[in-house]
Protein backbone atom coordinates (compact mmCIF):
# COMPACT_ATOMS: atom_id res chain seq x y z
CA UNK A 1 -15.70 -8.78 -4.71
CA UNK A 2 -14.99 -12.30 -3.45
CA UNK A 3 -15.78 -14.13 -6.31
CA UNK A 4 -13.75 -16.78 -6.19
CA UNK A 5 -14.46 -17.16 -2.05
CA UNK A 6 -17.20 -19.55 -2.37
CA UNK A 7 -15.06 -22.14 -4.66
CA UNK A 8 -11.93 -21.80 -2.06
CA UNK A 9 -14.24 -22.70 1.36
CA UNK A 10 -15.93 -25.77 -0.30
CA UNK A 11 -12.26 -27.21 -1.50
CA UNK A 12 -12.46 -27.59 2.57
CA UNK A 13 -15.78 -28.54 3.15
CA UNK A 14 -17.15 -25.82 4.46
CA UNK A 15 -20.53 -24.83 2.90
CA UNK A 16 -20.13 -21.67 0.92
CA UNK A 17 -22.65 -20.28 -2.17
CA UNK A 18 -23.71 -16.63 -3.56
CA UNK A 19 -26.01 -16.21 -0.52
CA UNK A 20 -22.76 -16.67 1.54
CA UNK A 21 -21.55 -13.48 -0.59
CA UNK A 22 -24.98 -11.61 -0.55
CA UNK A 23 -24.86 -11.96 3.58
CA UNK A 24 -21.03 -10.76 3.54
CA UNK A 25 -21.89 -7.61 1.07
CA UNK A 26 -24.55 -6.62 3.38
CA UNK A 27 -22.38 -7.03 6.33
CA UNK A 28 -20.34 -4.36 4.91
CA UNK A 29 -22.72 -2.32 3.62
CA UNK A 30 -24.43 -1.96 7.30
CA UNK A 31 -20.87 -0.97 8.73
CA UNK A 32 -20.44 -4.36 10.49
CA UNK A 33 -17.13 -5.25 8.55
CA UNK A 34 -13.88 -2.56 9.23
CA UNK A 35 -11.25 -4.98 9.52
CA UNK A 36 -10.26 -8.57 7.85
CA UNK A 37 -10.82 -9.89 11.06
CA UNK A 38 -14.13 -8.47 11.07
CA UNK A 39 -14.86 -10.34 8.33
CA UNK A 40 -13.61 -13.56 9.95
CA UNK A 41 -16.36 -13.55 12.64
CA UNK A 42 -19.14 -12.51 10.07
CA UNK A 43 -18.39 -15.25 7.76
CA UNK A 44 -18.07 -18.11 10.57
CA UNK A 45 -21.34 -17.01 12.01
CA UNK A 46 -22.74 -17.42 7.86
CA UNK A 47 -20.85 -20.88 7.41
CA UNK A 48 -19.86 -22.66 10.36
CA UNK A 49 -22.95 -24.23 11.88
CA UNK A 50 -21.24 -27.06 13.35
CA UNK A 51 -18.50 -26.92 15.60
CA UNK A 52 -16.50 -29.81 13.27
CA UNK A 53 -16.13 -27.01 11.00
CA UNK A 54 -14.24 -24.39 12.87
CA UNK A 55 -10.96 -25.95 12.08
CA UNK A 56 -11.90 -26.62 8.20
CA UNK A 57 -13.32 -23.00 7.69
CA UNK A 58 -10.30 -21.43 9.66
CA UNK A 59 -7.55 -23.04 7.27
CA UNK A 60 -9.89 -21.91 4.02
CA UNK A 61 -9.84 -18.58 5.73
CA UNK A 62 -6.73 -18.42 6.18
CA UNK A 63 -5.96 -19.69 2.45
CA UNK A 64 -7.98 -17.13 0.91
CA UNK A 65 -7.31 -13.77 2.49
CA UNK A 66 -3.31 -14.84 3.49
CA UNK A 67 -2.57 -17.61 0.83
CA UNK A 68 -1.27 -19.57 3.56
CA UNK A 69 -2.03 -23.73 2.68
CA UNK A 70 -2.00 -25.99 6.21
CA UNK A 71 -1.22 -28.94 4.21
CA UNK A 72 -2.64 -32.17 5.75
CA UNK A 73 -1.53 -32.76 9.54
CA UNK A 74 0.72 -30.34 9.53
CA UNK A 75 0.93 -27.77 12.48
CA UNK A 76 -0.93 -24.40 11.97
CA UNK A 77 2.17 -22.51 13.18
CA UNK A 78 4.22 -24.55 10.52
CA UNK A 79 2.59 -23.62 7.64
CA UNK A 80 2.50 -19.77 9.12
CA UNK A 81 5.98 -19.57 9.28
CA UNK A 82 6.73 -20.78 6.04
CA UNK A 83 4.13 -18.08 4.36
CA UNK A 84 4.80 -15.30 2.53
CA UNK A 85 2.12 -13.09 4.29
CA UNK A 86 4.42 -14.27 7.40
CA UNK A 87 7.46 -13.34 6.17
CA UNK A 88 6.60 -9.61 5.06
CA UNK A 89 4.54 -9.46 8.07
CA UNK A 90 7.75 -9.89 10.40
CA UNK A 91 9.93 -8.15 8.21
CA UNK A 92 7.62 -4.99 8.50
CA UNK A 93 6.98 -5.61 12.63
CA UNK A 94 10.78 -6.12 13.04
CA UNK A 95 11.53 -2.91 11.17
CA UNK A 96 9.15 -0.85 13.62
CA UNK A 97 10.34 -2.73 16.63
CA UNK A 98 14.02 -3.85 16.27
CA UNK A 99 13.43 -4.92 20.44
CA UNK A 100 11.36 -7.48 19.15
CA UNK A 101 14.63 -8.93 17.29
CA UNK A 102 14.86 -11.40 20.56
CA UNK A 103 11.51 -13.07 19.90
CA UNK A 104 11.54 -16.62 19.43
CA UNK A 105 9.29 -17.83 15.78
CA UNK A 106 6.38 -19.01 18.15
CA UNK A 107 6.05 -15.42 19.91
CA UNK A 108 6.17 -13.61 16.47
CA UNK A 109 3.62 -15.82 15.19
CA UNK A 110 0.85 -15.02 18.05
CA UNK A 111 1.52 -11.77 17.74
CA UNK A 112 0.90 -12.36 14.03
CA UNK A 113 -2.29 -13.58 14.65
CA UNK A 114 -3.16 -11.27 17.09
CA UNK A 115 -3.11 -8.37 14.70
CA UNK A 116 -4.74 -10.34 11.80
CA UNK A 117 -7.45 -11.75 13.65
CA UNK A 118 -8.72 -7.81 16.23
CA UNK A 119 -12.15 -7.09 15.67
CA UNK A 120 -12.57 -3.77 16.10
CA UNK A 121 -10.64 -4.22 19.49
CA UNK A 122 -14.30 -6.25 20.63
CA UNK A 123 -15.61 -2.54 21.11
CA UNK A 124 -18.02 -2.10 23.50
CA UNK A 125 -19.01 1.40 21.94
CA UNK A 126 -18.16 3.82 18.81
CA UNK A 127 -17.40 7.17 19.82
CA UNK A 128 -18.27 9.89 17.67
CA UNK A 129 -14.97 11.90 16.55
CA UNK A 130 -16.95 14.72 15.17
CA UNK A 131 -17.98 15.53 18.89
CA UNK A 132 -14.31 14.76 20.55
CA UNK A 133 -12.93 17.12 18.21
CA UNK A 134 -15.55 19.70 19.35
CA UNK A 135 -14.68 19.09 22.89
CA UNK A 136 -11.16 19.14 22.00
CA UNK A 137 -8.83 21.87 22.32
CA UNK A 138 -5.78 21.72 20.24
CA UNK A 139 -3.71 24.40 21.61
CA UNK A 140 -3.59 22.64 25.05
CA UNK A 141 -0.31 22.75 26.88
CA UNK A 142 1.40 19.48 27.05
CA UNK A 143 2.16 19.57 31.26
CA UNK A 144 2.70 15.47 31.46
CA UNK A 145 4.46 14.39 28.85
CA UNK A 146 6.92 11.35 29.13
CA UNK A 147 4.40 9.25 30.82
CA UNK A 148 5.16 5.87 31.55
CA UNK A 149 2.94 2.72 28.99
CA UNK A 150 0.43 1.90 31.65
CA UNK A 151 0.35 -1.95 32.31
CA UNK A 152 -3.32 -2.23 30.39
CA UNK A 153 -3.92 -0.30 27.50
CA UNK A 154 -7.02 -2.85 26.40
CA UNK A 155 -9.61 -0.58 24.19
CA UNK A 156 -12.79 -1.04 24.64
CA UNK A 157 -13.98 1.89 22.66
CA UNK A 158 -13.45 3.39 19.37
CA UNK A 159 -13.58 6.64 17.75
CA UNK A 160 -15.37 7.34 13.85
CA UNK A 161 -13.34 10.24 12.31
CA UNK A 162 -14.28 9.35 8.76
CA UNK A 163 -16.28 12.10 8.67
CA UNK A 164 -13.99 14.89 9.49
CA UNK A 165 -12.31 16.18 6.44
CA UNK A 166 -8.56 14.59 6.72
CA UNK A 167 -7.06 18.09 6.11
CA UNK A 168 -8.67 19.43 8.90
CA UNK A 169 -7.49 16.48 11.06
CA UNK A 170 -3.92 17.68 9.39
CA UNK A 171 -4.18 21.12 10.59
CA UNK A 172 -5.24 19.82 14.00
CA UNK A 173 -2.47 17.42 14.43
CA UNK A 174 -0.67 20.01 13.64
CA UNK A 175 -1.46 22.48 16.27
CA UNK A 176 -0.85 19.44 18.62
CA UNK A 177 2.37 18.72 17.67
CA UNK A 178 3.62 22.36 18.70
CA UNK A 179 2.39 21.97 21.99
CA UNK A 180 3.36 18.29 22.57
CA UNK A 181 6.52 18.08 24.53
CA UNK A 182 6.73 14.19 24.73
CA UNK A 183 5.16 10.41 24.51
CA UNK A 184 1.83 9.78 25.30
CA UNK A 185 -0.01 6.59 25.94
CA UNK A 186 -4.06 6.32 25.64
CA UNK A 187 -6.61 9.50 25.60
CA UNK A 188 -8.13 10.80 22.67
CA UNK A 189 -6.22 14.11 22.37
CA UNK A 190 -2.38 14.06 21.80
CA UNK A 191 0.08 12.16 19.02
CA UNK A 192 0.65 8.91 20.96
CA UNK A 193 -0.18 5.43 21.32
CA UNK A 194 -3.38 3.57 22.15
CA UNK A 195 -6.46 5.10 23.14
CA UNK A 196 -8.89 6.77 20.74
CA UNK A 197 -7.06 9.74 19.60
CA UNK A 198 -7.12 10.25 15.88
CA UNK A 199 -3.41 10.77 15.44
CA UNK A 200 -0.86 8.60 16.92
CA UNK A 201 -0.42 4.67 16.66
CA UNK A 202 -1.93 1.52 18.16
CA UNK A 203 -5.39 2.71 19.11
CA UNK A 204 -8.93 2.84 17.58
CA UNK A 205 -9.17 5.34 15.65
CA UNK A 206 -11.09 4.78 12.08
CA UNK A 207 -10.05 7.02 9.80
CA UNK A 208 -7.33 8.51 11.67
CA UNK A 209 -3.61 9.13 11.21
CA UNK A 210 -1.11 6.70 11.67
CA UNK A 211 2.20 8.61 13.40
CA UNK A 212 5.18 5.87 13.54
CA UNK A 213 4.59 2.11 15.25
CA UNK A 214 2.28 0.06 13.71
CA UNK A 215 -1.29 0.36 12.72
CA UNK A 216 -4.23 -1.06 15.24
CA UNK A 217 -5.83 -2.37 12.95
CA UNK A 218 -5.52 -1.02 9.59
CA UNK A 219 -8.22 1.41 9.95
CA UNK A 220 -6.07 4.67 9.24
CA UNK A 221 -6.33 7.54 6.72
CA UNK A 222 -3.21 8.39 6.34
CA UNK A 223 0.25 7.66 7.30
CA UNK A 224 2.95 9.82 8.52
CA UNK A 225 6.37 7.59 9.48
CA UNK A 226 8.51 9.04 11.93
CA UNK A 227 10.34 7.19 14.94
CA UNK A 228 9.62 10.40 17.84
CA UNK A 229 5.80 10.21 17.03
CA UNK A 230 5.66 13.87 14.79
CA UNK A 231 5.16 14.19 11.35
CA UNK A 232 7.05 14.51 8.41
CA UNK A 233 6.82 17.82 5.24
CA UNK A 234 5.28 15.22 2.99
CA UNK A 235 6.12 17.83 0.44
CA UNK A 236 9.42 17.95 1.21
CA UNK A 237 11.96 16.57 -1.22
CA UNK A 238 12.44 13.03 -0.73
CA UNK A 239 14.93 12.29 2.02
CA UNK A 240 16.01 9.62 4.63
CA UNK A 241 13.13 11.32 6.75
CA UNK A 242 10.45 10.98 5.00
CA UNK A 243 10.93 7.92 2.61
CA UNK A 244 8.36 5.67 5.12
CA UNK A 245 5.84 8.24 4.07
CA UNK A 246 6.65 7.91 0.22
CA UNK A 247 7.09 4.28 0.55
CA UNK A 248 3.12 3.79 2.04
CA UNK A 249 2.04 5.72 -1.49
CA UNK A 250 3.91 3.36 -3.38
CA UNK A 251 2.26 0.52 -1.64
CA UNK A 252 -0.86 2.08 -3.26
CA UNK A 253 0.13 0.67 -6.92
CA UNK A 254 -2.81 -1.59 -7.87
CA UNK A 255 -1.13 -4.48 -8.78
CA UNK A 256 -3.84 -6.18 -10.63
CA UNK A 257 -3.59 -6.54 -14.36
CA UNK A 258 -7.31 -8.30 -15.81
CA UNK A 259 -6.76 -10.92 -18.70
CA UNK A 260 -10.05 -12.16 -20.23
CA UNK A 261 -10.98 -15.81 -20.06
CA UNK A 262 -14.03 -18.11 -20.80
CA UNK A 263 -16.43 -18.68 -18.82
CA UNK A 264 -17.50 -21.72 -19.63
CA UNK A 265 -20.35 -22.32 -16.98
CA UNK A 266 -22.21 -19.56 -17.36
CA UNK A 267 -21.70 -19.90 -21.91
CA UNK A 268 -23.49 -22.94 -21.35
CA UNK A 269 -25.93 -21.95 -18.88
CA UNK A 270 -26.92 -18.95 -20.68
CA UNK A 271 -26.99 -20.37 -23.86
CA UNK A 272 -29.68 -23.34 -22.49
CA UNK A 273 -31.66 -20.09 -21.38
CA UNK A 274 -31.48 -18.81 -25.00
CA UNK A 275 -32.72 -22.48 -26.65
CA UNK A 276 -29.18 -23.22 -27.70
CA UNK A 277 -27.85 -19.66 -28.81
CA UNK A 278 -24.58 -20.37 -26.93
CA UNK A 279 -23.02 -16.66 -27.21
CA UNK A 280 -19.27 -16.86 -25.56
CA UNK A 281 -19.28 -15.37 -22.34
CA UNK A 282 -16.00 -14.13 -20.74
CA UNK A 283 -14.60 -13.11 -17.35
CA UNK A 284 -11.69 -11.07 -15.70
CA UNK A 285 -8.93 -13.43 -14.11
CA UNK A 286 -6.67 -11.26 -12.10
CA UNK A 287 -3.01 -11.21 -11.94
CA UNK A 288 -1.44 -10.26 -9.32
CA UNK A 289 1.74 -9.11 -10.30
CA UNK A 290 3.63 -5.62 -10.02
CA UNK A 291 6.24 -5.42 -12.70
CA UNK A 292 8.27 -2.23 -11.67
CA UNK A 293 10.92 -0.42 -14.16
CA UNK A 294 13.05 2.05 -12.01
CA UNK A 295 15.19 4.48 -14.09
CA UNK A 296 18.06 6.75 -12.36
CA UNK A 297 20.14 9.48 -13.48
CA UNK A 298 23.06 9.07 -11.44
CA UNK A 299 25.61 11.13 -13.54
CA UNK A 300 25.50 14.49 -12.40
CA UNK A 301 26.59 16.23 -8.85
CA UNK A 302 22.71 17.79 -8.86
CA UNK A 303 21.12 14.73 -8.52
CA UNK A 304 23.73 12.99 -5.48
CA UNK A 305 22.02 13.85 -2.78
CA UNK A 306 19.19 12.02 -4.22
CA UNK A 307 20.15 8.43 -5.13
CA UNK A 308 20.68 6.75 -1.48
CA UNK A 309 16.88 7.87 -0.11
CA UNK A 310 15.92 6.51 -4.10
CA UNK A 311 17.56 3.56 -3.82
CA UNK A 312 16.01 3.04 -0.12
CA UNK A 313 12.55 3.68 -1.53
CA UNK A 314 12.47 1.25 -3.88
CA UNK A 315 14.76 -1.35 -2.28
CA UNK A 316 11.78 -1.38 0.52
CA UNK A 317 9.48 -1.35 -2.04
CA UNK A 318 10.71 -4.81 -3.66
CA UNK A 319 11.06 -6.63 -0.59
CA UNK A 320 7.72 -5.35 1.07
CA UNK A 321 5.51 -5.01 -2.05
CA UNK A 322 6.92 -6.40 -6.00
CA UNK A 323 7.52 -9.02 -7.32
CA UNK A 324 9.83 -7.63 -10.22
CA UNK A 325 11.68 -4.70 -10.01
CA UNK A 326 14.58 -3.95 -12.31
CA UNK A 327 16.91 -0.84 -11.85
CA UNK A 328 19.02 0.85 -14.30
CA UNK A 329 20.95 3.98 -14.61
CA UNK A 330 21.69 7.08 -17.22
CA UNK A 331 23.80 9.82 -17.64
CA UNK A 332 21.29 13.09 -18.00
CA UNK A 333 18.97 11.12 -20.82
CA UNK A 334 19.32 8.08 -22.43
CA UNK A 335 20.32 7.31 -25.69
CA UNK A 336 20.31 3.92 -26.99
CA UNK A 337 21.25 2.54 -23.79
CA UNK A 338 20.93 2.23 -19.99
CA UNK A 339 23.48 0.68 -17.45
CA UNK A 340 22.36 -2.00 -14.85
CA UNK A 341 25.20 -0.86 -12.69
CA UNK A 342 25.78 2.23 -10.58
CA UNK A 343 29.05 3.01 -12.52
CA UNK A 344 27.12 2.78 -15.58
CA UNK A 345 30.03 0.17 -17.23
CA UNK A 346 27.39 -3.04 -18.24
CA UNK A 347 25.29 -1.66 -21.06
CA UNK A 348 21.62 -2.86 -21.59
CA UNK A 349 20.30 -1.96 -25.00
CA UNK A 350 17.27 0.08 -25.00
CA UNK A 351 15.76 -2.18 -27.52
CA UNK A 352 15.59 -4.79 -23.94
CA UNK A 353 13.61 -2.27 -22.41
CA UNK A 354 11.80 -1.76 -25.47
CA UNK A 355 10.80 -5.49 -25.46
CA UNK A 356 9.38 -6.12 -21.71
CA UNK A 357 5.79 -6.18 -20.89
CA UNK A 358 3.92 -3.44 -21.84
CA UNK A 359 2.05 -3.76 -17.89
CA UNK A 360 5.24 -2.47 -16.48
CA UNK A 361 4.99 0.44 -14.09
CA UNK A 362 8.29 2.57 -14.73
CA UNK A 363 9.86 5.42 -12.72
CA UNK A 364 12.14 7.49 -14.27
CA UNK A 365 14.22 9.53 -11.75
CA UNK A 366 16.35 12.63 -12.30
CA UNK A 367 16.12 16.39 -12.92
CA UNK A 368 15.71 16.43 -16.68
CA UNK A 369 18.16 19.28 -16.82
CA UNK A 370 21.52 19.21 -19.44
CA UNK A 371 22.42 21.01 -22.62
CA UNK A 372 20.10 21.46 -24.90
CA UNK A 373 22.44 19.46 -27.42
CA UNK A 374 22.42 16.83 -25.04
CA UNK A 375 18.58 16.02 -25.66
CA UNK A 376 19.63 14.69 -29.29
CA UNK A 377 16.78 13.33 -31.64
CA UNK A 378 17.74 10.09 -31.17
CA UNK A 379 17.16 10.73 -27.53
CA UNK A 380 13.77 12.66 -27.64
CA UNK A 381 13.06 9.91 -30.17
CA UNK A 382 13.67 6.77 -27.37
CA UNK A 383 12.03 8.82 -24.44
CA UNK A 384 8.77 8.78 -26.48
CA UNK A 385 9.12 5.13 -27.87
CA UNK A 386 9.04 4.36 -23.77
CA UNK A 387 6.41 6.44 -22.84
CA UNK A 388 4.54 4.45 -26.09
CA UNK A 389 5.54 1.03 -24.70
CA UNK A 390 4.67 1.92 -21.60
CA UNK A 391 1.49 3.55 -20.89
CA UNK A 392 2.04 3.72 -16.67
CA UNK A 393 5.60 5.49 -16.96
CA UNK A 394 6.25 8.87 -14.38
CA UNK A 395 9.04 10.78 -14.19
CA UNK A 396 10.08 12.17 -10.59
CA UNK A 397 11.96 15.32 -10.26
CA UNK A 398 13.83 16.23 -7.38
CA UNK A 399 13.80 20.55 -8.21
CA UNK A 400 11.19 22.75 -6.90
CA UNK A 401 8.76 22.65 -9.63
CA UNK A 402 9.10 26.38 -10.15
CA UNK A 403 12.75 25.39 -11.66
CA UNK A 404 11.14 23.42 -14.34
CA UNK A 405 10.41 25.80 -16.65
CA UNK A 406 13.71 27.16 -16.68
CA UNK A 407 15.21 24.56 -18.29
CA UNK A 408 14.05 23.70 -21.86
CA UNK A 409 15.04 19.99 -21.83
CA UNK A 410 13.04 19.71 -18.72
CA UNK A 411 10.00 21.24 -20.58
CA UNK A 412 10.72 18.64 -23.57
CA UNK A 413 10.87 15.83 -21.16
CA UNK A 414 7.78 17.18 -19.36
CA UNK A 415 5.35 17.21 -22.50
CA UNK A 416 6.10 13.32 -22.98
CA UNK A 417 5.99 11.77 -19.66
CA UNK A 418 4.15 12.59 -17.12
CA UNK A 419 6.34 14.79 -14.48
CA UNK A 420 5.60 14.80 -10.40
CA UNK A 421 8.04 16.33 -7.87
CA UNK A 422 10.32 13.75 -5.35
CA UNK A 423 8.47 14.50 -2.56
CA UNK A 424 5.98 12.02 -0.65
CA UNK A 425 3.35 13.89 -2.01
CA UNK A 426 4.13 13.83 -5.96
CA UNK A 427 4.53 10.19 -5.39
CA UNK A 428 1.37 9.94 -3.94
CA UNK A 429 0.05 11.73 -7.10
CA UNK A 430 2.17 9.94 -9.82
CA UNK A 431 0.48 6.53 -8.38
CA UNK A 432 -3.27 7.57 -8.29
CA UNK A 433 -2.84 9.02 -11.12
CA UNK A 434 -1.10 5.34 -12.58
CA UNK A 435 -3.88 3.66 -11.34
CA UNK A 436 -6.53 5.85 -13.24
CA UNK A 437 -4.10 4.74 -16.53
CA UNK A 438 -4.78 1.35 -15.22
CA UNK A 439 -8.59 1.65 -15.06
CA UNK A 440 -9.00 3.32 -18.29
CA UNK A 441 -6.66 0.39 -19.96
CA UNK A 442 -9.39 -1.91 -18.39
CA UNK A 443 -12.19 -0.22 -19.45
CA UNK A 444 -11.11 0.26 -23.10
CA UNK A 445 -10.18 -3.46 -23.01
């Protein structure tokens, strides 16, 4: 972890070695380090021990956790605004607070690095949430709802709930919700914002759930989307409701694929070690790239009410978290071709498909349910040359998944790829369970 840290703080003179690393990892492993911010104060008090340095170690900082690059004289707030981590920053603020469409660049940008930069809120103390749930009734009547944001909401205080089993915080939030008749601001009890309760938005809560807004300080559990601060059926079929929800399991896609590569240091080093036995050494470079395939059946009346909260998935998806998604359609199954337009008139040959990176992560969406004749050989035959070329391929299904079996292309389909129901949930599933394809790859590599 942080590997590559030291190199990136001495291209700006900041002193920075494996000790720097060794005092970081047991930051983290005493519970000192929560937050990226966090990690900001523990690494200036390891490297900067003269003031000249603050500026130098801030912009390598800022280079290696945000991949933002002050170039030389340039303005800090310059070289924000023209960053990436900026622009999907804003784009994701702006979406959960379209008020905030008014702000001028300069506003945006402190409140940018207002939210990078919290520190466990400078907390005075760590509650325990173990013992606030224990005090805590759930069933509690909501008599003062609707209160108005008081002018200062500053936490000082934070509550742990990272020990309290998240279903059980589930069931509790639940209970809450039935009794909560409106907003709430601060407290450690009901769905709202601020404060220390473990369900609601803009407090400090570790290990919490987020309800709507944005996160404190990225210290949640879970995340439940919705704009009147209750929670969605994340096992409900996928629908304008709850597509925030699915759309925070798709962010969970590891997007690192490991390539090997010399390391020609430590060959050498080793080698001297071993009088001159210089045995090749190698090392992981990352790359960070998601390559995302998305597939739709879009030819049948079944699967209509499906396509627009697809299509809003995975639009959000590209612009928040890939850097290469390609959509195309089919008619039931595919034979030797797919359609890169909704009408399904410009063909793409399957052999295309066929030849793109094996590393792709592909999504095939539909209910998997025709005529049997329709599920030719030739078409059994491509849907298992895909799932061959493509070893991180799911297929979501928008029927109950007692309906499966009923259907005997859909238990065909089933026994080749991988098959997870369109609901938050089975996304959540058809993604851990991608990344486990991903570690294994890795492993076996």
């Amino acid at each position: 972890m942080f590997e590559s840290l030291p190199h990136t703080f001495r291209e700006y003179g900041v002193p920075a070695d494996v000790r720097t690393l060794l005092l970081l990892r047991k930051s983290i492993d005493r519970g000192l380090v929560n937050l990226i911010g966090d990690i900001y104060v523990v690494l200036k008090g390891i490297c900067v021990k003269d003031p000249k340095l603050l500026g130098p170690f801030t912009q390598a900082f800022y280079k290696y956790f945000y991949e933002i690059n002050v170039n030389k004289g340039e303005k800090l707030n310059s070289a924000i605004a023209r960053s990436k981590a900026f622009e999907d920053w804003k784009e994701s603020y702006l979406e959960d607070h379209p008020d905030a469409e008014d702000l001028d660049v300069s506003e945006l940008i402190d409140q940018f690095l207002n939210e990078i930069h919290v520190t466990s809120y400078d907390i005075n103390e760590i509650l325990s949430g173990e013992d606030i749930l224990a005090d805590d009734d759930p069933d509690m009547k909501d008599e003062d709802g609707d209160g108005e944001v008081p002018e200062d909401m500053k936490v000082d205080k934070a509550a742990d709930y990272r020990k309290v089993d998240l279903e059980e915080l589930k069931r509790r939030m639940q209970k809450v919700m039935e009794q909560q008749k409106g907003k709430h601001f601060g407290g450690k009890h009901w769905i709202g914002q601020g404060g220390v309760s473990p369900y609601g938005n803009g407090g400090a809560a570790m290990g919490g759930i987020r309800v709507g807004g944005t996160g404190g300080g990225k210290m949640a559990r879970s995340v439940v989307d919705d704009g009147k601060f209750y929670p969605v059926d994340l096992n409900q079929r996928l629908n304008d409701n709850n597509v925030d929800a699915a759309l925070s399991y798709l962010k969970g896609i590891r997007e690192e694929t490991a390539q090997k590569e010399l390391n020609i240091k430590k060959t050498i080093k080793e080698g001297l070690k071993q009088g001159g036995l210089f045995l090749p050494i190698e090392r992981d470079i990352i790359d960070r790239k998601l390559q995302v395939i998305l597939l739709i059946d879009n030819g049948g009346y079944s699967m209509d009410p499906y396509i627009r909260s697809v299509t809003s998935l995975f639009k959000k998806m590209k612009t928040r978290f890939a850097h290469d998604l390609e959509t195309y359609y089919f008619h039931n199954t595919i034979y030797d071709r797919v359609y890169e337009d909704v009408r399904r008139a410009k063909r793409v040959p399957i052999e295309k498909i066929l030849s793109k990176d094996p590393n792709y992560r592909v999504f095939v969406i539909g209910d998997a349910a025709m005529a049997p004749y329709e599920l030719s050989r030739l078409s059994y035959h491509n849907w298992q040359l895909l799932k061959d070329k493509f070893d991180r391929m799911v297929w979501l299904n928008p029927m109950h998944r007692s309906e499966w079996d009923y259907t005997q292309t859909t238990v065909l389909l089933k026994d080749i790829i991988p098959m997870y129901t369109l609901t938050p949930k089975g996304i959540e599933k058809a993604v851990r369970d991608m990344n486990k394809k991903r570690e294994e790859h890795i492993i076996e590599g």
